[in-house]
Protein backbone atom coordinates (compact mmCIF):
# COMPACT_ATOMS: atom_id res chain seq x y z
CA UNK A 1 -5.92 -89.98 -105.21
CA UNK A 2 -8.57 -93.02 -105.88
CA UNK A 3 -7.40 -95.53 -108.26
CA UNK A 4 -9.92 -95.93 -110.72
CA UNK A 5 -10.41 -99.30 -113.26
CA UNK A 6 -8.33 -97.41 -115.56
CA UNK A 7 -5.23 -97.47 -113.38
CA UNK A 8 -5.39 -100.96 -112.32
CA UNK A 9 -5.84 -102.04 -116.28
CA UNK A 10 -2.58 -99.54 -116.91
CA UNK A 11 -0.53 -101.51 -114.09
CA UNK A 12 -1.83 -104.92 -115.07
CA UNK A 13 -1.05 -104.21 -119.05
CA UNK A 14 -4.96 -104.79 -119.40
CA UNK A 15 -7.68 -103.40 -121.16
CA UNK A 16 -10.36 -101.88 -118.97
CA UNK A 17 -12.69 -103.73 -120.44
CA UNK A 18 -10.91 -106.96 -119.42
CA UNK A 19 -10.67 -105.77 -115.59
CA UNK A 20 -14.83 -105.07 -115.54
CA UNK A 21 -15.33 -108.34 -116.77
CA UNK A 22 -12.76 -110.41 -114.49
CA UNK A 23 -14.19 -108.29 -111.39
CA UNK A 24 -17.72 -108.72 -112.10
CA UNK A 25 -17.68 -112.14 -112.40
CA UNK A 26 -16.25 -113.45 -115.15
CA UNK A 27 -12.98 -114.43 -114.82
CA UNK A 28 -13.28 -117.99 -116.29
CA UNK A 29 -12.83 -116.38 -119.65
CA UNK A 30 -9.57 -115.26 -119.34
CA UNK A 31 -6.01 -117.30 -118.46
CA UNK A 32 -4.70 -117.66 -115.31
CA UNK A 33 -2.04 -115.12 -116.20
CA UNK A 34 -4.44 -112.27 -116.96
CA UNK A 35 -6.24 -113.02 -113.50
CA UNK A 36 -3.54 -113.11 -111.65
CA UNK A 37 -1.72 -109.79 -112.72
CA UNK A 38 -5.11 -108.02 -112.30
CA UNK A 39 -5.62 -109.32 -109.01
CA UNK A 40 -2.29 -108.16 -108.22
CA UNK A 41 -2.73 -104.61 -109.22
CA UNK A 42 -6.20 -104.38 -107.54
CA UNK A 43 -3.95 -105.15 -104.37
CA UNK A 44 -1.17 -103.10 -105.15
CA UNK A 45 -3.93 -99.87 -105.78
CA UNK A 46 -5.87 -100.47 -103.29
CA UNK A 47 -8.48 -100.26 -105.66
CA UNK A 48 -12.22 -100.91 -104.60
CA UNK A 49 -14.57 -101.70 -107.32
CA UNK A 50 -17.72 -99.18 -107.66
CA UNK A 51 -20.51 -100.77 -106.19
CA UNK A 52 -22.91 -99.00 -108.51
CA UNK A 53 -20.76 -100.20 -111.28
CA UNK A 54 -21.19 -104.02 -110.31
CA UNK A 55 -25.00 -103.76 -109.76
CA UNK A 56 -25.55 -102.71 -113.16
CA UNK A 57 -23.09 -105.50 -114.51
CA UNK A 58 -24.43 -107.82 -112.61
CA UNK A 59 -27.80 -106.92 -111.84
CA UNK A 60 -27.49 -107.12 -108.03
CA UNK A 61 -25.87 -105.58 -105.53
CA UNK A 62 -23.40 -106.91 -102.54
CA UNK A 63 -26.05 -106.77 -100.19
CA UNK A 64 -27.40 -109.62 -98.90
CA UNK A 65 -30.45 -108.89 -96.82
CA UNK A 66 -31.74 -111.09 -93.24
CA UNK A 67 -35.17 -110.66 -92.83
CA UNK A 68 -35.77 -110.41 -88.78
CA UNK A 69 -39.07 -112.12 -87.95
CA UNK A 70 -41.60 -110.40 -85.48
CA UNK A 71 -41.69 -113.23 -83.15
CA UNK A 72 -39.75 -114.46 -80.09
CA UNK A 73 -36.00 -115.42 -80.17
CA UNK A 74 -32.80 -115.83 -77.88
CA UNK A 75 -29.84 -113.84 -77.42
CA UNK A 76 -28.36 -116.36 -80.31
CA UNK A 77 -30.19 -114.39 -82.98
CA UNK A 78 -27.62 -111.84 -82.48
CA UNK A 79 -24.80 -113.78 -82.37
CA UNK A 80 -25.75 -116.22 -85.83
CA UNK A 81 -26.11 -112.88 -87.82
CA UNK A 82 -22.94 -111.68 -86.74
CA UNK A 83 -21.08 -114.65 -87.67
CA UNK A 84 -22.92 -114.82 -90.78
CA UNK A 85 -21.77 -110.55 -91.16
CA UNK A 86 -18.41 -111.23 -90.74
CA UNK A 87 -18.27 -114.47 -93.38
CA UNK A 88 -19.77 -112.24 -96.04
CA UNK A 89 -17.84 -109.99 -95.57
CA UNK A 90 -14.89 -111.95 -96.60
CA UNK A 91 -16.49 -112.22 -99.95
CA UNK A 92 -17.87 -108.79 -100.52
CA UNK A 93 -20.71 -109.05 -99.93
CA UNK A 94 -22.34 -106.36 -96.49
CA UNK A 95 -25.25 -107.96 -94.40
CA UNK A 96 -28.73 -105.62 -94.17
CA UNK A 97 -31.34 -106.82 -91.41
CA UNK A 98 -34.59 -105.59 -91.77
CA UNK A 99 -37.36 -106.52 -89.44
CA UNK A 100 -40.05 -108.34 -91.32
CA UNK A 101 -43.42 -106.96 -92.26
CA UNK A 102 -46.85 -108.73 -93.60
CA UNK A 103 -46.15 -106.73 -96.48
CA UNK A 104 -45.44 -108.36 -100.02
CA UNK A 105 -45.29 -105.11 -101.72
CA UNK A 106 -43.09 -102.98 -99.20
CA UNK A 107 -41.00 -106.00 -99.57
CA UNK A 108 -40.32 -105.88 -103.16
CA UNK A 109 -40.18 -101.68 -102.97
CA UNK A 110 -36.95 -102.77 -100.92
CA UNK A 111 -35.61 -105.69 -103.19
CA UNK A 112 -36.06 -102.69 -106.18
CA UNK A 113 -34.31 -100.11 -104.25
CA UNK A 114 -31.26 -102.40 -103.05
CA UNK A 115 -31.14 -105.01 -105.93
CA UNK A 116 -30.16 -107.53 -103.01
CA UNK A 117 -28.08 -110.85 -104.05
CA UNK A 118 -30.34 -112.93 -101.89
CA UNK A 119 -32.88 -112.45 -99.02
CA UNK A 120 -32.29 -114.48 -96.09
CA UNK A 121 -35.09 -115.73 -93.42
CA UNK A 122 -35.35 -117.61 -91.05
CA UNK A 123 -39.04 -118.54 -90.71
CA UNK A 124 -40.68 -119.79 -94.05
CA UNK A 125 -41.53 -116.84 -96.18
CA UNK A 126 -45.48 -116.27 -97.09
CA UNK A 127 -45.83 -117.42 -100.87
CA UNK A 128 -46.63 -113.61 -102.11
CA UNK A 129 -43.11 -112.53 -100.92
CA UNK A 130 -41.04 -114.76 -102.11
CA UNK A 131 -43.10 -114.96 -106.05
CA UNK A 132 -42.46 -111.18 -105.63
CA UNK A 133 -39.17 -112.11 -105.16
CA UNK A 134 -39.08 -113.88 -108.24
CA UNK A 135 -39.99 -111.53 -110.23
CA UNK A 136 -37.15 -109.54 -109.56
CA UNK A 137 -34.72 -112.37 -109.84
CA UNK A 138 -33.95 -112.37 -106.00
CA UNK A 139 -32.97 -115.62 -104.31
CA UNK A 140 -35.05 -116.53 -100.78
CA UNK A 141 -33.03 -118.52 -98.58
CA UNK A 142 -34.75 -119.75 -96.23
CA UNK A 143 -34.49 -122.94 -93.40
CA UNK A 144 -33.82 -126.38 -94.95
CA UNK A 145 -36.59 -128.83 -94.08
CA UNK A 146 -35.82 -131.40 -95.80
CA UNK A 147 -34.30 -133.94 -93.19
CA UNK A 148 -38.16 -134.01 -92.21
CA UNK A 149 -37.15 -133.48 -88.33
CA UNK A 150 -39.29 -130.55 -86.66
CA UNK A 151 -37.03 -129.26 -84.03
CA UNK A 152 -39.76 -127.08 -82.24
CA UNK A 153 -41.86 -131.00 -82.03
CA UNK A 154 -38.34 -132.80 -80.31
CA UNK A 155 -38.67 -129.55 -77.61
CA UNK A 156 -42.42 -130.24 -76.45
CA UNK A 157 -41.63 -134.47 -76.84
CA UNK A 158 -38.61 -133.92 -75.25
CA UNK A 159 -40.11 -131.83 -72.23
CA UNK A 160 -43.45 -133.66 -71.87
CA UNK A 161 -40.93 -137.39 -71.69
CA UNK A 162 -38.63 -135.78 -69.76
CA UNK A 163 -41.77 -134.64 -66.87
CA UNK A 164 -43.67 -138.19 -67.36
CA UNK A 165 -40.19 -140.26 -66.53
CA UNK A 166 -39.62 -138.21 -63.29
CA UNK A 167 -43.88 -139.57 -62.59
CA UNK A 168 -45.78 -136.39 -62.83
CA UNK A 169 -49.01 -137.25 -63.88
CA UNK A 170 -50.77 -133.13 -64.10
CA UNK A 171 -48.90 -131.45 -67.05
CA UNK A 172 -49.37 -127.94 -68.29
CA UNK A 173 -47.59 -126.71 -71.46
CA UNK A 174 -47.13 -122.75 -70.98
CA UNK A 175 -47.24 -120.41 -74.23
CA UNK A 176 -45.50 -116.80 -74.35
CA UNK A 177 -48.47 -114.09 -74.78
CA UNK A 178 -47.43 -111.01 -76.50
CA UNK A 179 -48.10 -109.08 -79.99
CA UNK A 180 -45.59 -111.12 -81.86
CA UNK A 181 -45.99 -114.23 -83.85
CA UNK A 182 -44.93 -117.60 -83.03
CA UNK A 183 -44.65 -120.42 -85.16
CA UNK A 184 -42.75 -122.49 -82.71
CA UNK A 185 -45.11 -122.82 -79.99
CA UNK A 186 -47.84 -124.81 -81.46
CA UNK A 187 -45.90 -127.47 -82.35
CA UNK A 188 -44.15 -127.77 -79.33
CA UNK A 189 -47.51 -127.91 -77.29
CA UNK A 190 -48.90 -130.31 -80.38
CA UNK A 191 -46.24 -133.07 -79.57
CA UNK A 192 -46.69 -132.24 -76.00
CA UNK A 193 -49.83 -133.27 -75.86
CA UNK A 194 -49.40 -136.21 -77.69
CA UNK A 195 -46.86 -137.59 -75.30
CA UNK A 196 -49.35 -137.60 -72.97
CA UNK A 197 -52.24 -138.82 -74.59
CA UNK A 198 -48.98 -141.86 -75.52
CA UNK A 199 -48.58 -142.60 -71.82
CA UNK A 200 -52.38 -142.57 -70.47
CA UNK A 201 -52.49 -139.24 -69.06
CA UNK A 202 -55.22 -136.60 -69.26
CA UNK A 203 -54.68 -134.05 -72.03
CA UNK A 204 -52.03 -131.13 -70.98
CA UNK A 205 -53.77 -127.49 -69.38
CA UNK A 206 -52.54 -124.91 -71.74
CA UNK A 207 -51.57 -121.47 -70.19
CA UNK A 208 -51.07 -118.41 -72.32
CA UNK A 209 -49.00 -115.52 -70.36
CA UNK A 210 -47.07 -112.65 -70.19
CA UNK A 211 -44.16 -111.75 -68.85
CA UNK A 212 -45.42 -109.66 -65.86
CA UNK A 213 -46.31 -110.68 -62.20
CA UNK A 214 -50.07 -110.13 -62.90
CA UNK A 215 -50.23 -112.48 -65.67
CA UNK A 216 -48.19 -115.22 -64.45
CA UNK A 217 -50.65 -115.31 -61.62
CA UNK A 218 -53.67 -115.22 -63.71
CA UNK A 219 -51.75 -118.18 -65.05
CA UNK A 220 -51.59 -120.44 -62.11
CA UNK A 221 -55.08 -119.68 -61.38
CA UNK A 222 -56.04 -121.53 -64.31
CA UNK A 223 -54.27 -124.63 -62.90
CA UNK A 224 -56.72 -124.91 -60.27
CA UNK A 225 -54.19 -125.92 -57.51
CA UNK A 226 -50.82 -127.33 -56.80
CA UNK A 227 -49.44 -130.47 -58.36
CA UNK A 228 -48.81 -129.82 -61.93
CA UNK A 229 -45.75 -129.78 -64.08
CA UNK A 230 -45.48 -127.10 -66.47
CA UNK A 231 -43.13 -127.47 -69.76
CA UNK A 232 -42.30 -123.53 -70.54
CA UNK A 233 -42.14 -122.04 -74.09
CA UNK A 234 -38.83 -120.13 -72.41
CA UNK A 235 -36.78 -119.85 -69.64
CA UNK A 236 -38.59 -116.14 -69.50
CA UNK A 237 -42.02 -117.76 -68.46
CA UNK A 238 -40.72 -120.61 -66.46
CA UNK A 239 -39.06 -117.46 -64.49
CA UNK A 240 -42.20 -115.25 -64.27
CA UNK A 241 -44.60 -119.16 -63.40
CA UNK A 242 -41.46 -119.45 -60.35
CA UNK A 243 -41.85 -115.73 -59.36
CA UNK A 244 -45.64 -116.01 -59.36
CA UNK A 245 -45.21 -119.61 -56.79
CA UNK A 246 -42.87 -118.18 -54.59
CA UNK A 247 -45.30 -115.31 -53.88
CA UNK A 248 -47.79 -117.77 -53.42
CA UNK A 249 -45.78 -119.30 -50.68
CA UNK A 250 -45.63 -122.63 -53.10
CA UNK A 251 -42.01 -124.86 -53.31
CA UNK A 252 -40.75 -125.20 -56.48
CA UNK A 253 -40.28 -128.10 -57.70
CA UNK A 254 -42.68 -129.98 -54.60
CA UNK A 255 -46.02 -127.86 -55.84
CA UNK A 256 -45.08 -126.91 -59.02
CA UNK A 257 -42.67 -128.43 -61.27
CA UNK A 258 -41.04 -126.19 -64.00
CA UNK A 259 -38.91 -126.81 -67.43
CA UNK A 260 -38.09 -124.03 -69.54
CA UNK A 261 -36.23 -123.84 -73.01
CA UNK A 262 -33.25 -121.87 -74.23
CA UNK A 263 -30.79 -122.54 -71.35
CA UNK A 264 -30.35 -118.32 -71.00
CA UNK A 265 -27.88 -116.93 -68.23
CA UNK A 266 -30.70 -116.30 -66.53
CA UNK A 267 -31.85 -119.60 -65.76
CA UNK A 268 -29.11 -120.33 -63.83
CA UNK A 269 -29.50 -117.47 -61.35
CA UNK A 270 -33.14 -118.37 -60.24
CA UNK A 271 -33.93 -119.73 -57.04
CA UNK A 272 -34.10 -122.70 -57.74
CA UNK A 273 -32.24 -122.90 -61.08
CA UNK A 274 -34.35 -124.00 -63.76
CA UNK A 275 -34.26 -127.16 -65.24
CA UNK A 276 -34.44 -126.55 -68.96
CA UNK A 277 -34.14 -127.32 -72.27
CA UNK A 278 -30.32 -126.32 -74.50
CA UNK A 279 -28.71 -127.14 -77.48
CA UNK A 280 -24.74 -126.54 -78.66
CA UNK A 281 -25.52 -122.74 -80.03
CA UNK A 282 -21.88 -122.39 -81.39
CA UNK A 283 -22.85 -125.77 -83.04
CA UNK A 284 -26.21 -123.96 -84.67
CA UNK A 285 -24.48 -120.72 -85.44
CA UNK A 286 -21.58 -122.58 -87.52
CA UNK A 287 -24.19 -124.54 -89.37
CA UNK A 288 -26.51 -122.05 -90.16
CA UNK A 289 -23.70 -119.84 -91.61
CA UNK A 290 -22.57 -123.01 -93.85
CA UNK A 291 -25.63 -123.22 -94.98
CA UNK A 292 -26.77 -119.54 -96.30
CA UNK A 293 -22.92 -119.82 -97.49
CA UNK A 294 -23.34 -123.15 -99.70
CA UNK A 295 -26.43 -121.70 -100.89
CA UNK A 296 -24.79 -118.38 -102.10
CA UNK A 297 -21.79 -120.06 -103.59
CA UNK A 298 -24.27 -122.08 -105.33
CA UNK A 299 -22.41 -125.48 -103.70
CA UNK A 300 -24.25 -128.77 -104.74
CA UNK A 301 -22.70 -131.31 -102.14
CA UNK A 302 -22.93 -128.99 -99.14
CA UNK A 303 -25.67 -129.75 -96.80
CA UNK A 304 -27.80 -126.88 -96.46
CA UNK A 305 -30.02 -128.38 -93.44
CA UNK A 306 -29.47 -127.02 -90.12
CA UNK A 307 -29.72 -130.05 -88.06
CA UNK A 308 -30.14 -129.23 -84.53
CA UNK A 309 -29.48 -131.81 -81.05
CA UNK A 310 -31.36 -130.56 -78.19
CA UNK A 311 -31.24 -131.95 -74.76
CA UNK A 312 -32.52 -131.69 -71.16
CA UNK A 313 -30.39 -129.21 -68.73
CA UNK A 314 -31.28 -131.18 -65.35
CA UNK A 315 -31.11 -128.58 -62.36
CA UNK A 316 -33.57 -128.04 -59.43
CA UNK A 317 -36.97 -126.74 -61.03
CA UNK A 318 -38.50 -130.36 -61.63
């Protein structure tokens, strides 16, 4: 048989009334006695709380929804949202991905449906969706900028110093070319470019491609020649650039020099491995959970800011 509220307030010597209120929230009013022999009898029953019950008390759910942005990310998308699944979990609260749409108003058809206790993103959030938000009463947690560091700007300056210190003088900064967004490119080539313009050099060839042998071609074809050194948005189009050389008959790194980003498995197996650009991801994935966590427990000393050290993975590409 399912224990209901009524049994656990029977075993704790409890009103019913008084186990609603400690279980939705609102166990400061009561002693530490009265908590305690609830909490006990919860345990003993195996009692689980109605989930429809709580919503209406509290007027949200114990979902917590991740908005999944259309645009390009690494395998470590996967692994900070199930980190962050499991630490909800702890506190009762069930993680919901949804891939994200343009859409203020499908949006807020969702936030009515599920009565989510916060919306999580990872991009910033278009003004219409999160005042729809708002409306509703839904929290939008989304990346802490307020260290004023743009990590996607370290990548390009960190690629474009990295390529002028070895003496290239004929950069190239590479963009990924597909449907999705990206709202990390830009800035990356932006800072790119400045390094250069910095240290006397002409201004950087920008390359837009896909990941297919055709385009990558198409690619180097715009470069005119041999010589350059090409900072990659990812490992995935430093791989297709090398593929695209080495059926050209050109050496990698003497005729074209590569760096791609992400540090992936596969940039390892290449031939030769590409030089690229990683950061600690277990490091990232702990601090992005603390920080949708310190948000959601409403903690005012936690840092929320995801700070982020990224560095050059030397190998044979440049």
């Amino acid at each position: 048989m399912i224990p209901r509220s009524k049994d656990v307030a029977e075993r704790a010597g409890v009103s019913r009334s008084t186990v609603s209120q400690i279980l939705n929230g609102h166990a400061e009013l009561f002693t530490d006695e009265t908590r305690a022999r609830v909490a006990d009898a919860v345990a003993e029953l195996g009692y689980q709380p109605s989930a429809a019950g709580r919503t209406l008390a509290r007027g949200s759910s114990d979902i917590v929804i991740a908005l999944i942005p259309n645009t390009t990310f690494g395998s470590n998308l996967q692994d900070i949202y199930g980190a962050l699944t499991n630490e909800l979990a702890q506190r009762g609260l069930t993680l919901v991905l949804r891939l994200s749409q343009d859409s203020a108003e499908s949006l807020d058809r969702l936030a009515m449906g599920l009565k989510p206790r916060a919306v999580i993103t990872l991009t910033a959030m278009p003004e219409d969706q999160k005042a729809a938000l708002a409306t509703r009463g839904i929290e939008v947690i989304e990346p802490d900028n307020s260290s004023g560091a743009d990590v996607n700007a370290q990548i390009g300056e960190l690629q474009a110093r990295y390529l002028i210190d070895k003496g290239y003088r004929s950069l190239a900064y590479a963009h990924l070319h597909d449907e999705r967004n990206d709202p990390f490119g830009t800035p990356r080539e932006l800072m790119f470019a400045q390094e250069c313009r910095s240290s006397g050099l002409p201004e950087p060839r920008v390359l837009h491609l896909g990941i297919n042998p055709e385009s990558a071609d198409a690619a180097l074809d715009q470069l005119g020649g041999r010589g350059f050194a090409v900072a990659c948005y990812n490992d995935d189009v430093a791989t297709a650039l090398l593929h695209a050389a080495t059926q050209r008959g050109w050496k990698v790194p003497d005729d074209l020099a590569l760096v791609g980003m992400d540090n992936t498995a596969l940039s390892r197996l290449t031939t030769p491995p590409l030089t690229t650009v990683g950061y600690d991801a277990s490091e990232v994935i702990a601090a992005s959970v603390r920080s949708v966590l310190s948000r959601l427990d409403k903690s005012d000393d936690a840092r929320t800011s995801v700070d982020v050290r990224v560095e050059v993975i030397e190998r044979a590409s440049a």
